[in-house]
PDB file of N, CA and C in Angstrom:
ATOM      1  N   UNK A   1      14.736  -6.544   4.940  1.00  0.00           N
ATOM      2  CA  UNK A   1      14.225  -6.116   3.662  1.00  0.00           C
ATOM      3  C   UNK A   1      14.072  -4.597   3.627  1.00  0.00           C
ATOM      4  N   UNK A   2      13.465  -4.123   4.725  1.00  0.00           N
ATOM      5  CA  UNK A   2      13.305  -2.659   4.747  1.00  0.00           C
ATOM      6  C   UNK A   2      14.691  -2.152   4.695  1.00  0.00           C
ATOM      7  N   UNK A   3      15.804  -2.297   5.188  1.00  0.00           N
ATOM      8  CA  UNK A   3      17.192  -1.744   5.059  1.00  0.00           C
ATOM      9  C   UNK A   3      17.531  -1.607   3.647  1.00  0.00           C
ATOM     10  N   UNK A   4      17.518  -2.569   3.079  1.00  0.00           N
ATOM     11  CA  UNK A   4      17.601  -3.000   1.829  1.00  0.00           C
ATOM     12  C   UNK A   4      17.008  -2.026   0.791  1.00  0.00           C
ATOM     13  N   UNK A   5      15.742  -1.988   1.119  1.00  0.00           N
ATOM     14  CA  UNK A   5      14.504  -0.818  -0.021  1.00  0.00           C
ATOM     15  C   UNK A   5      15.440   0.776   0.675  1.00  0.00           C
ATOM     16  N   UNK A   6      15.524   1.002   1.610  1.00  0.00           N
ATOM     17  CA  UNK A   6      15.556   2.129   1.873  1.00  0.00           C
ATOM     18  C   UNK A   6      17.268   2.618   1.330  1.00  0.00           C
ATOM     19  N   UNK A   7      18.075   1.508   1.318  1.00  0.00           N
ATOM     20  CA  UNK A   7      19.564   1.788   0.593  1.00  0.00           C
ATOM     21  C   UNK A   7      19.415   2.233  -0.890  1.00  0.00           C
ATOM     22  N   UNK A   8      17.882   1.381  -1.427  1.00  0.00           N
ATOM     23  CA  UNK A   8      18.164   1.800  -3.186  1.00  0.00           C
ATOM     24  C   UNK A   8      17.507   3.050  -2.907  1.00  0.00           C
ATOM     25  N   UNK A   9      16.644   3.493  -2.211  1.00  0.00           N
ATOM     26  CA  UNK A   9      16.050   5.001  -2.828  1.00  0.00           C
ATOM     27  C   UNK A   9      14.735   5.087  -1.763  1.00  0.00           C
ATOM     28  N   UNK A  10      13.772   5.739  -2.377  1.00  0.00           N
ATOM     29  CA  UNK A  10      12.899   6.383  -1.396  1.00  0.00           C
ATOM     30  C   UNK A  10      12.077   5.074  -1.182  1.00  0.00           C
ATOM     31  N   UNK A  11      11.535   4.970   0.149  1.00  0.00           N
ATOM     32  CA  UNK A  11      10.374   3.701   1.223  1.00  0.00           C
ATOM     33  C   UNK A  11       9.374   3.798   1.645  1.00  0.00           C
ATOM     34  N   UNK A  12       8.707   3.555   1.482  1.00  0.00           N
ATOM     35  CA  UNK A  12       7.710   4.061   2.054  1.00  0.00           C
ATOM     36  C   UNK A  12       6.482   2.638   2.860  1.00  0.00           C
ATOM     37  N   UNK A  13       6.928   2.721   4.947  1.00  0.00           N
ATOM     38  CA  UNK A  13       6.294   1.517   4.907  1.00  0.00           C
ATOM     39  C   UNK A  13       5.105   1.556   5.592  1.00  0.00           C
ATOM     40  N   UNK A  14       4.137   0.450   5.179  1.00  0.00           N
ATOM     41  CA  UNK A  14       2.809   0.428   5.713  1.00  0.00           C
ATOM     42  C   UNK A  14       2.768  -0.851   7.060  1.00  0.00           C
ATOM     43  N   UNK A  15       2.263  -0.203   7.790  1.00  0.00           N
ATOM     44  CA  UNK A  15       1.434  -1.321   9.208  1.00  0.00           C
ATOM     45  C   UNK A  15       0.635  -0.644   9.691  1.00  0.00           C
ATOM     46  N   UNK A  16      -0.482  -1.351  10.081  1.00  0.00           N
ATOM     47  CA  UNK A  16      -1.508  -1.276  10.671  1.00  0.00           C
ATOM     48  C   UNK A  16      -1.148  -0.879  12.232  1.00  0.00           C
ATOM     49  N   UNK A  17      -0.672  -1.703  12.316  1.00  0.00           N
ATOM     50  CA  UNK A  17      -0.082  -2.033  13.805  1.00  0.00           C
ATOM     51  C   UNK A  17       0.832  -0.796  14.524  1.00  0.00           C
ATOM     52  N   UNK A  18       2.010  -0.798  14.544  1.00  0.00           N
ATOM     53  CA  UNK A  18       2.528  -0.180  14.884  1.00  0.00           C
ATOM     54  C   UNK A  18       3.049   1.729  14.654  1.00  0.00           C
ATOM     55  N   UNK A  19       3.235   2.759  15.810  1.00  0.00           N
ATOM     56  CA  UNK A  19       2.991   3.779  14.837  1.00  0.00           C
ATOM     57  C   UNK A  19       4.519   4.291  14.340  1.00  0.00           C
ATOM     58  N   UNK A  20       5.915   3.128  14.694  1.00  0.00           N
ATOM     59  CA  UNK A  20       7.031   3.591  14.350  1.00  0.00           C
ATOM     60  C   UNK A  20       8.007   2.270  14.245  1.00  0.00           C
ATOM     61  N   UNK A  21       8.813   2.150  14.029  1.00  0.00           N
ATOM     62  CA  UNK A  21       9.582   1.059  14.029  1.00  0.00           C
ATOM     63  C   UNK A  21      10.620   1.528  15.299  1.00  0.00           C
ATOM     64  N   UNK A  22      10.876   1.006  16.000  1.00  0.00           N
ATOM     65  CA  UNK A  22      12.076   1.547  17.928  1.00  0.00           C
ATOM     66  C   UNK A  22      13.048   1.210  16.905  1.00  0.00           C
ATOM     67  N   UNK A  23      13.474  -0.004  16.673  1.00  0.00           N
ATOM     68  CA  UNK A  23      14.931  -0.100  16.034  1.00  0.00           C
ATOM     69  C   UNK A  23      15.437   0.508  15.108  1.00  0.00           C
ATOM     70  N   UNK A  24      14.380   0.876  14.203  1.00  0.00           N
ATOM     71  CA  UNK A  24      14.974   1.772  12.971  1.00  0.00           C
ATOM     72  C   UNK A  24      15.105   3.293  13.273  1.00  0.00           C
ATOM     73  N   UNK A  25      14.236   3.987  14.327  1.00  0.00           N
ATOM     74  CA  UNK A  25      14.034   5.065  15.144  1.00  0.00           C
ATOM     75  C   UNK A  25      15.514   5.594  15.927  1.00  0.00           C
ATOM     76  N   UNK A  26      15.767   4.466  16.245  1.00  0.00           N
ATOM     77  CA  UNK A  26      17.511   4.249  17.322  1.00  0.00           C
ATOM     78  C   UNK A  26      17.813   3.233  17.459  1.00  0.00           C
ATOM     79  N   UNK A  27      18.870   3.192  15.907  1.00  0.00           N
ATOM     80  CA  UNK A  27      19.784   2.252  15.432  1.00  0.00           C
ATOM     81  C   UNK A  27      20.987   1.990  16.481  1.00  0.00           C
ATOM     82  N   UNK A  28      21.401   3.306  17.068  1.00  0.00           N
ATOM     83  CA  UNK A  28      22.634   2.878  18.231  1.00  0.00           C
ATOM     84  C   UNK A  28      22.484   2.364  19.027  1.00  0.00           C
ATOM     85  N   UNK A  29      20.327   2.136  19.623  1.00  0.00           N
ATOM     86  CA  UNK A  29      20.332   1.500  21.019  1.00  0.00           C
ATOM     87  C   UNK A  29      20.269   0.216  21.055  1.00  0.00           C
ATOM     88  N   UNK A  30      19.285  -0.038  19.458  1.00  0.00           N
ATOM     89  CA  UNK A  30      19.094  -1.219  19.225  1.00  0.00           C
ATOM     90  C   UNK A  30      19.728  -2.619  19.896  1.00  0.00           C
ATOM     91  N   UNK A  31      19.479  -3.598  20.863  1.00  0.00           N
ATOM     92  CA  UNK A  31      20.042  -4.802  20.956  1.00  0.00           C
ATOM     93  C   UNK A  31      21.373  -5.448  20.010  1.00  0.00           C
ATOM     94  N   UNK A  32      22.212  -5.596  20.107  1.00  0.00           N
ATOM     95  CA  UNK A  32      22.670  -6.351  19.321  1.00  0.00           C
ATOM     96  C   UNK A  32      23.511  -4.905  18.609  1.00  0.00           C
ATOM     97  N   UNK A  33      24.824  -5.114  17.445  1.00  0.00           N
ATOM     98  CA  UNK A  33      25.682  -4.558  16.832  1.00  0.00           C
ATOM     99  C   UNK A  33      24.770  -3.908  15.958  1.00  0.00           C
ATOM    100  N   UNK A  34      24.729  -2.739  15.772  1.00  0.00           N
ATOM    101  CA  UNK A  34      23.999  -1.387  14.819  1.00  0.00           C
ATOM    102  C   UNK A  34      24.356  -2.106  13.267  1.00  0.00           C
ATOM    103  N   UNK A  35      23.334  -1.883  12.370  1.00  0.00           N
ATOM    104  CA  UNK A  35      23.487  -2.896  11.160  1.00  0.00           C
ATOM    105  C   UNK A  35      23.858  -1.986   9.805  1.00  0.00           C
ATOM    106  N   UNK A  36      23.804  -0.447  10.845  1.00  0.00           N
ATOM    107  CA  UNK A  36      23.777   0.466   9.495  1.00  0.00           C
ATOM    108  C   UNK A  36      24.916   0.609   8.986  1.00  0.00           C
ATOM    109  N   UNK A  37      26.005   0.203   9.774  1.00  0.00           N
ATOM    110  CA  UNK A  37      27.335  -0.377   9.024  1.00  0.00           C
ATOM    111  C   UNK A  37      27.308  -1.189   7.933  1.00  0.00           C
ATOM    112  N   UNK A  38      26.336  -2.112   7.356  1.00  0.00           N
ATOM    113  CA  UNK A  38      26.116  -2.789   6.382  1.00  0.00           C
ATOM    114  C   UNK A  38      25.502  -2.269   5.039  1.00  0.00           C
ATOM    115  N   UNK A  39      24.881  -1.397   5.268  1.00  0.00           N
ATOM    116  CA  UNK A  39      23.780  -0.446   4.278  1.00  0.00           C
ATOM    117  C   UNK A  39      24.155   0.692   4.256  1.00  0.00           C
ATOM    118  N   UNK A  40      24.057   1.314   2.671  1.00  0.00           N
ATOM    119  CA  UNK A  40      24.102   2.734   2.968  1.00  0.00           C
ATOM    120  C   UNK A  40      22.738   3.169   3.054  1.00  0.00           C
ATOM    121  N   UNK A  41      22.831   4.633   3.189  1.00  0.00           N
ATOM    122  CA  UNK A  41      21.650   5.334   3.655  1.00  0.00           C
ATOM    123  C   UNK A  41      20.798   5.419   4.585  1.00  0.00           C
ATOM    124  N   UNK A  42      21.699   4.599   5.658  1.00  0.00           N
ATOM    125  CA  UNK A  42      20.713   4.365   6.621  1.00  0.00           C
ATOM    126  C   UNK A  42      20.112   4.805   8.166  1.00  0.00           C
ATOM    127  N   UNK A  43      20.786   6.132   7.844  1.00  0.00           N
ATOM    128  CA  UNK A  43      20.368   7.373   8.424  1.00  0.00           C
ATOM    129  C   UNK A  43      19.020   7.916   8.316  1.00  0.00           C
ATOM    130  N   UNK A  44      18.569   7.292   6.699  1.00  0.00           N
ATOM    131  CA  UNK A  44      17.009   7.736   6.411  1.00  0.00           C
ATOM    132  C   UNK A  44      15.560   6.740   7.045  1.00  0.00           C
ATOM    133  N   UNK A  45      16.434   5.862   7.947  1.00  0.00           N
ATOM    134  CA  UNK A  45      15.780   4.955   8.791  1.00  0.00           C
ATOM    135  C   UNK A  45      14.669   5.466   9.867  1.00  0.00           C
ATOM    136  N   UNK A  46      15.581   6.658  10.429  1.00  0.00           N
ATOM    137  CA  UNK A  46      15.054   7.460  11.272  1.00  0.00           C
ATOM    138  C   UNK A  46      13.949   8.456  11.447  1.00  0.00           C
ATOM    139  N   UNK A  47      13.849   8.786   9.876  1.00  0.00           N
ATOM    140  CA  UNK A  47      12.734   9.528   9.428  1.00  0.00           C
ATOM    141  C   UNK A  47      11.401   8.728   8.695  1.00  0.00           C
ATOM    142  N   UNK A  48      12.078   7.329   8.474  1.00  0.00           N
ATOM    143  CA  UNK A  48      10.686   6.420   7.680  1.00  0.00           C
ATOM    144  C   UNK A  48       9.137   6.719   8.508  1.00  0.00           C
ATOM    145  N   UNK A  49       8.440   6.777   7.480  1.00  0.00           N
ATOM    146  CA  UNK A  49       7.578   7.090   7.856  1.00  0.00           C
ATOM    147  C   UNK A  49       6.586   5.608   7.752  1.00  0.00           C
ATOM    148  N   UNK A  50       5.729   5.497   9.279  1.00  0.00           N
ATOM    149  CA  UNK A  50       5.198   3.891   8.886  1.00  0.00           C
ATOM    150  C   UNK A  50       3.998   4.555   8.420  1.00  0.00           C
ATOM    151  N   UNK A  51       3.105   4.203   7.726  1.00  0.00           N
ATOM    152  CA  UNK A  51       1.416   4.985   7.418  1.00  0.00           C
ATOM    153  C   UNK A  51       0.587   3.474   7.720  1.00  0.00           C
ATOM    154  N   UNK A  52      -0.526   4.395   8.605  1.00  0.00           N
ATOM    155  CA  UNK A  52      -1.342   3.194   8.653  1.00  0.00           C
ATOM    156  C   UNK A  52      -2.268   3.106   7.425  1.00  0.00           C
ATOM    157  N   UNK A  53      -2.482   4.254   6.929  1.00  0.00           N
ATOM    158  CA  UNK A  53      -3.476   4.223   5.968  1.00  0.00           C
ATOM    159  C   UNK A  53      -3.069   3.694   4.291  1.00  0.00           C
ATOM    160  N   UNK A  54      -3.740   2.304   4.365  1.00  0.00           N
ATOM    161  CA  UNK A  54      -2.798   1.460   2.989  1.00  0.00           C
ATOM    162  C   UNK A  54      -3.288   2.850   1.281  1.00  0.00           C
ATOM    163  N   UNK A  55      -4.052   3.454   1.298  1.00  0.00           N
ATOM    164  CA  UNK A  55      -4.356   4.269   0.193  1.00  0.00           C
ATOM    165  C   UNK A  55      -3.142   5.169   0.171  1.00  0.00           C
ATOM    166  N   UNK A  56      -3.175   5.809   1.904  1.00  0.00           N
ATOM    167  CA  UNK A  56      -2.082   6.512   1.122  1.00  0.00           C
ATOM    168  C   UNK A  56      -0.978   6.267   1.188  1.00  0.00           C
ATOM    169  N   UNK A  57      -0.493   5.073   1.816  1.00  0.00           N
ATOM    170  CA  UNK A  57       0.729   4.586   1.242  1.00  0.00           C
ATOM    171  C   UNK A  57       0.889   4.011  -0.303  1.00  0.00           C
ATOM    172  N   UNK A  58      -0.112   3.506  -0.714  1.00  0.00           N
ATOM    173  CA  UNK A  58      -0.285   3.080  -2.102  1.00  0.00           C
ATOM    174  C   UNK A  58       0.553   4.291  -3.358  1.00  0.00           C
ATOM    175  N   UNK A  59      -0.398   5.408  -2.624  1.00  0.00           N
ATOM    176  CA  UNK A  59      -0.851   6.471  -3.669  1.00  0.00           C
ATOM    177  C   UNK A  59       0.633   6.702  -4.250  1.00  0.00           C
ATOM    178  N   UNK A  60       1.045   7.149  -5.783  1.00  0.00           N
ATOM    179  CA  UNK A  60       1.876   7.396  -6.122  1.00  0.00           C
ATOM    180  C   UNK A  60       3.139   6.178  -6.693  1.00  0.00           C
ATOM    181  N   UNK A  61       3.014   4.669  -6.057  1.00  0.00           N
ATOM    182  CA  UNK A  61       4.429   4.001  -5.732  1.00  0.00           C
ATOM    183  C   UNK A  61       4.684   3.328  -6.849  1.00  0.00           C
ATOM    184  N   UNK A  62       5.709   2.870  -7.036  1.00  0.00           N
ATOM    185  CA  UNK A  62       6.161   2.436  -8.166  1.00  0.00           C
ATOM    186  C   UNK A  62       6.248   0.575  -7.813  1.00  0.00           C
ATOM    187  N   UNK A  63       6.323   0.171  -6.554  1.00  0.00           N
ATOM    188  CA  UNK A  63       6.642  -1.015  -6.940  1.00  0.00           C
ATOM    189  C   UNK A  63       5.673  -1.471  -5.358  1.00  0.00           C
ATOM    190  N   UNK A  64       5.434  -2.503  -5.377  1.00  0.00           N
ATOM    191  CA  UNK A  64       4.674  -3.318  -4.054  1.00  0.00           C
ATOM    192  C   UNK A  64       5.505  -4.698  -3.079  1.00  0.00           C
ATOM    193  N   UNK A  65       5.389  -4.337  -2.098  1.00  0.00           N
ATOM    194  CA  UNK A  65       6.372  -5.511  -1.543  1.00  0.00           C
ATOM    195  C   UNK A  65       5.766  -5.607  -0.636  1.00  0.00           C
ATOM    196  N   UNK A  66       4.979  -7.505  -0.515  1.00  0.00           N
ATOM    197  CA  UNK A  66       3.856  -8.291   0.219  1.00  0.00           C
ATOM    198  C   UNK A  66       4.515  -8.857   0.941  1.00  0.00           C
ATOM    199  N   UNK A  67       5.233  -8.577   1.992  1.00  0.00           N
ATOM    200  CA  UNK A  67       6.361  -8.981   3.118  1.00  0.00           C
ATOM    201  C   UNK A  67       5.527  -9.891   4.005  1.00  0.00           C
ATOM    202  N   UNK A  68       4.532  -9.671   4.767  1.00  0.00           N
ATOM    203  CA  UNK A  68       3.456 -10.220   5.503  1.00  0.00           C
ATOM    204  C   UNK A  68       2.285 -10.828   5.416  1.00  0.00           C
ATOM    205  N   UNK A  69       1.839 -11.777   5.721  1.00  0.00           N
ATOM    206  CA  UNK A  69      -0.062 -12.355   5.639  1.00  0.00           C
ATOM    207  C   UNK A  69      -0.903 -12.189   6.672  1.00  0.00           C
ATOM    208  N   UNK A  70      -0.465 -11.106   7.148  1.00  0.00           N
ATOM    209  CA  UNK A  70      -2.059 -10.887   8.014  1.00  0.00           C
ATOM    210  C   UNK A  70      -2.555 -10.698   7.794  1.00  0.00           C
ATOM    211  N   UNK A  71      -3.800 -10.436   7.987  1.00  0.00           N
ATOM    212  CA  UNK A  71      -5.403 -10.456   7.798  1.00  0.00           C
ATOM    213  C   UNK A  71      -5.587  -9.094   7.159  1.00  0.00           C
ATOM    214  N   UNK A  72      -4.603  -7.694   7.246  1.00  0.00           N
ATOM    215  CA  UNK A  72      -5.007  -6.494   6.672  1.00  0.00           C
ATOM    216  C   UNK A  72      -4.623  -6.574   4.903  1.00  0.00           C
ATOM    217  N   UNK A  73      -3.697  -7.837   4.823  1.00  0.00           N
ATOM    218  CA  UNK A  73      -3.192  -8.191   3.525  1.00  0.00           C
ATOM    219  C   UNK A  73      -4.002  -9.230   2.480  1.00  0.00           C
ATOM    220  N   UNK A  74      -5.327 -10.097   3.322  1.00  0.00           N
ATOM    221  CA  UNK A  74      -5.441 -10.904   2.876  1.00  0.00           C
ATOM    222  C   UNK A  74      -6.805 -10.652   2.055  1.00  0.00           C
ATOM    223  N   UNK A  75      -7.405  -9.226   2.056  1.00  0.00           N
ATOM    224  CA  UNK A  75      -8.625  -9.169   1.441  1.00  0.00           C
ATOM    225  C   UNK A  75      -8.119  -8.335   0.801  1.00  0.00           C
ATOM    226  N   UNK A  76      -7.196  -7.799   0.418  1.00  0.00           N
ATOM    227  CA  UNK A  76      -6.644  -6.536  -0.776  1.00  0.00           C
ATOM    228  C   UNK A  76      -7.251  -7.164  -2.272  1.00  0.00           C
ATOM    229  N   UNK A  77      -7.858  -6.446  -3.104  1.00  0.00           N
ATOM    230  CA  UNK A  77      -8.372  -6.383  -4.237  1.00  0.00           C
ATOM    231  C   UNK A  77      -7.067  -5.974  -5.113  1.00  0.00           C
ATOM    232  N   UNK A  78      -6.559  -6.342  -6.271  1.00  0.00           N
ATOM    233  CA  UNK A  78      -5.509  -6.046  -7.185  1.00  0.00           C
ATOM    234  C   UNK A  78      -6.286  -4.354  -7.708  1.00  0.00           C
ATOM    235  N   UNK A  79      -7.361  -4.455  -7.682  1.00  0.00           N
ATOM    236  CA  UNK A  79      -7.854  -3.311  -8.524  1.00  0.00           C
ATOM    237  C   UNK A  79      -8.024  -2.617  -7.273  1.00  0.00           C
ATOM    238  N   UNK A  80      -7.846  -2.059  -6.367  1.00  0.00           N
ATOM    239  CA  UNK A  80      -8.082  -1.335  -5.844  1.00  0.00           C
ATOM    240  C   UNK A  80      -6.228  -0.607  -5.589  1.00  0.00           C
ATOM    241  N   UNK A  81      -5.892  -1.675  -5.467  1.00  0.00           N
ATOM    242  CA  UNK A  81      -4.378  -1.388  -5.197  1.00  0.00           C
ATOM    243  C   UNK A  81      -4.015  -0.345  -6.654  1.00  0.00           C
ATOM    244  N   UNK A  82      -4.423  -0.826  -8.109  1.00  0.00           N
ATOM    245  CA  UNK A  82      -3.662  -0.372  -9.024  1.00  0.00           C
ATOM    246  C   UNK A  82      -4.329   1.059  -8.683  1.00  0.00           C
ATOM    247  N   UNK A  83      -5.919   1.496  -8.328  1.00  0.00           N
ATOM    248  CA  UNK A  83      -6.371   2.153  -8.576  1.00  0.00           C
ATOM    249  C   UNK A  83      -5.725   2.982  -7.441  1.00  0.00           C
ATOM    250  N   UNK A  84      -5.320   2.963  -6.475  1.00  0.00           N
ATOM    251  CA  UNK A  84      -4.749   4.024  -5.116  1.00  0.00           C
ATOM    252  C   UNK A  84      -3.258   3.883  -6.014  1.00  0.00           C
ATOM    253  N   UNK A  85      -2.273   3.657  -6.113  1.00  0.00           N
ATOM    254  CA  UNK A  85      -1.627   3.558  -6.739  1.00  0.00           C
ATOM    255  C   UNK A  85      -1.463   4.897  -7.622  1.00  0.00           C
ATOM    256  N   UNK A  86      -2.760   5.043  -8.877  1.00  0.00           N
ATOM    257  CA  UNK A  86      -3.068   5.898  -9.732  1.00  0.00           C
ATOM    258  C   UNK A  86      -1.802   5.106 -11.370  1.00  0.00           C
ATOM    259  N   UNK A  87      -1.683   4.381 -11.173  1.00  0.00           N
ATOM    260  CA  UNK A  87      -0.750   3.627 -12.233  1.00  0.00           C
ATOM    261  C   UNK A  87      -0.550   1.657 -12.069  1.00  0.00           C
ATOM    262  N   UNK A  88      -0.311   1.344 -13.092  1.00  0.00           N
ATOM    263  CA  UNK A  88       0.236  -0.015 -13.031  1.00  0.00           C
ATOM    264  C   UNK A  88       1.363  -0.068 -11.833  1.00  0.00           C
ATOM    265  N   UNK A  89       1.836  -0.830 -11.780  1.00  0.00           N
ATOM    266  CA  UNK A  89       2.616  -1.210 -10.962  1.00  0.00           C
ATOM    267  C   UNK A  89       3.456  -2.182 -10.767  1.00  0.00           C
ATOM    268  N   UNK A  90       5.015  -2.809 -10.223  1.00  0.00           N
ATOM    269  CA  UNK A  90       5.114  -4.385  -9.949  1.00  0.00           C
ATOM    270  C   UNK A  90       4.748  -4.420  -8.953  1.00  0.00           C
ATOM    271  N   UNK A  91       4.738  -5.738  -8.554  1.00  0.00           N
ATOM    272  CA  UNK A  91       4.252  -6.810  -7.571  1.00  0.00           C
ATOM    273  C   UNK A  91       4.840  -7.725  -7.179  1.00  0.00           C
ATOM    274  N   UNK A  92       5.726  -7.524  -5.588  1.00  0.00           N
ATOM    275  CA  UNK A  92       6.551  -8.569  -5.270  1.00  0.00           C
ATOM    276  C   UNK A  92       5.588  -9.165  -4.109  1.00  0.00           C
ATOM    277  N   UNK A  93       4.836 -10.591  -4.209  1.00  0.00           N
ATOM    278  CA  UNK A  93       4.056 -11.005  -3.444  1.00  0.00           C
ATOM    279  C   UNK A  93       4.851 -12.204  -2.802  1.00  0.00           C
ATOM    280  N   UNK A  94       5.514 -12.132  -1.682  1.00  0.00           N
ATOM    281  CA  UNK A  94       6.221 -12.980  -1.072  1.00  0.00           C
ATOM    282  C   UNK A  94       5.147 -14.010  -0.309  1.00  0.00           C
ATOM    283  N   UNK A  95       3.998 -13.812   0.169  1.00  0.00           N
ATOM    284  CA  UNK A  95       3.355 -15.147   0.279  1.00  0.00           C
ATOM    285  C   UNK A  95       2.053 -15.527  -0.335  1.00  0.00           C
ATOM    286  N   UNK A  96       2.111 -15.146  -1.737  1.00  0.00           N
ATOM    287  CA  UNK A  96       0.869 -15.490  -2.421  1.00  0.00           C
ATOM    288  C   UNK A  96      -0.453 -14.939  -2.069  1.00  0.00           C
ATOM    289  N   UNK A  97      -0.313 -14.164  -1.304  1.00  0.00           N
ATOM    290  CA  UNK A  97      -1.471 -13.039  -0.797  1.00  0.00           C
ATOM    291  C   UNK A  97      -2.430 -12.780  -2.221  1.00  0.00           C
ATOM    292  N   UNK A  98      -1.891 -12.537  -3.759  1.00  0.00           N
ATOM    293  CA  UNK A  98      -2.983 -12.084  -4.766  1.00  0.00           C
ATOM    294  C   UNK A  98      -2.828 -13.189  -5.430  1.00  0.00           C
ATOM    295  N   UNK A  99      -4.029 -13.848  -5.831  1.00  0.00           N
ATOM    296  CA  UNK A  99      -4.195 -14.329  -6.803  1.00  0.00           C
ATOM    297  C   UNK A  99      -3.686 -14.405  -7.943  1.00  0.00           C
ATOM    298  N   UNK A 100      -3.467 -14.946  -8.934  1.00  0.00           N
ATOM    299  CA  UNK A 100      -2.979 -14.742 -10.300  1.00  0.00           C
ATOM    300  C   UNK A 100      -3.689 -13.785 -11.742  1.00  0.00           C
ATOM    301  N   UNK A 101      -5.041 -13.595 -11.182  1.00  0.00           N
ATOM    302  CA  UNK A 101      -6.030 -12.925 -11.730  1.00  0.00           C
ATOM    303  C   UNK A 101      -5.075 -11.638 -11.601  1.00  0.00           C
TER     304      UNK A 101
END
């Protein structure tokens, strides 16, 4: 999915967890056949930036993508999101993480 977001345009990804992605960091060492043959842009892999801090990854974005249900996902408030944000927003919630409210 992240290959994918980062082919249409600018990415910006959030984890708690980790402070870089290894595979997207060095696509040539990666296990397995390099995938950036499949995607364009995916040179800008290398520079993604992961943020742990969900505000300021929020701040500014145009669209939301709920890839995961861990526990840093599962108490998110809709209003807090629109409000770091600073605008409406979409909302792609792949496991029902928000409510319908």
């Amino acid at each position: 999915m992240v290959r994918k977001l980062v082919e249409m345009g600018e990415t910006v990804l959030h984890d708690p967890y980790p402070d870089q992605r290894w595979k997207f960091k060095n696509q040539e060492l990666y296990p397995g056949p390099s995938k950036k043959v499949f995607f364009r842009n995916q040179k800008k892999l290398a520079d993604l930036q992961v943020l742990k801090d969900p505000g300021k990854a929020l701040s500014g974005i145009d669209a939301l993508v709920l890839a995961v249900s861990n526990k840093d996902y599962l108490d998110l408030d809709p209003r807090d999101i629109v409000r770091s944000a600073g605008k409406p927003i979409e909302v792609i919630d792949c496991f029902g993480i928000l409510d319908d409210k």
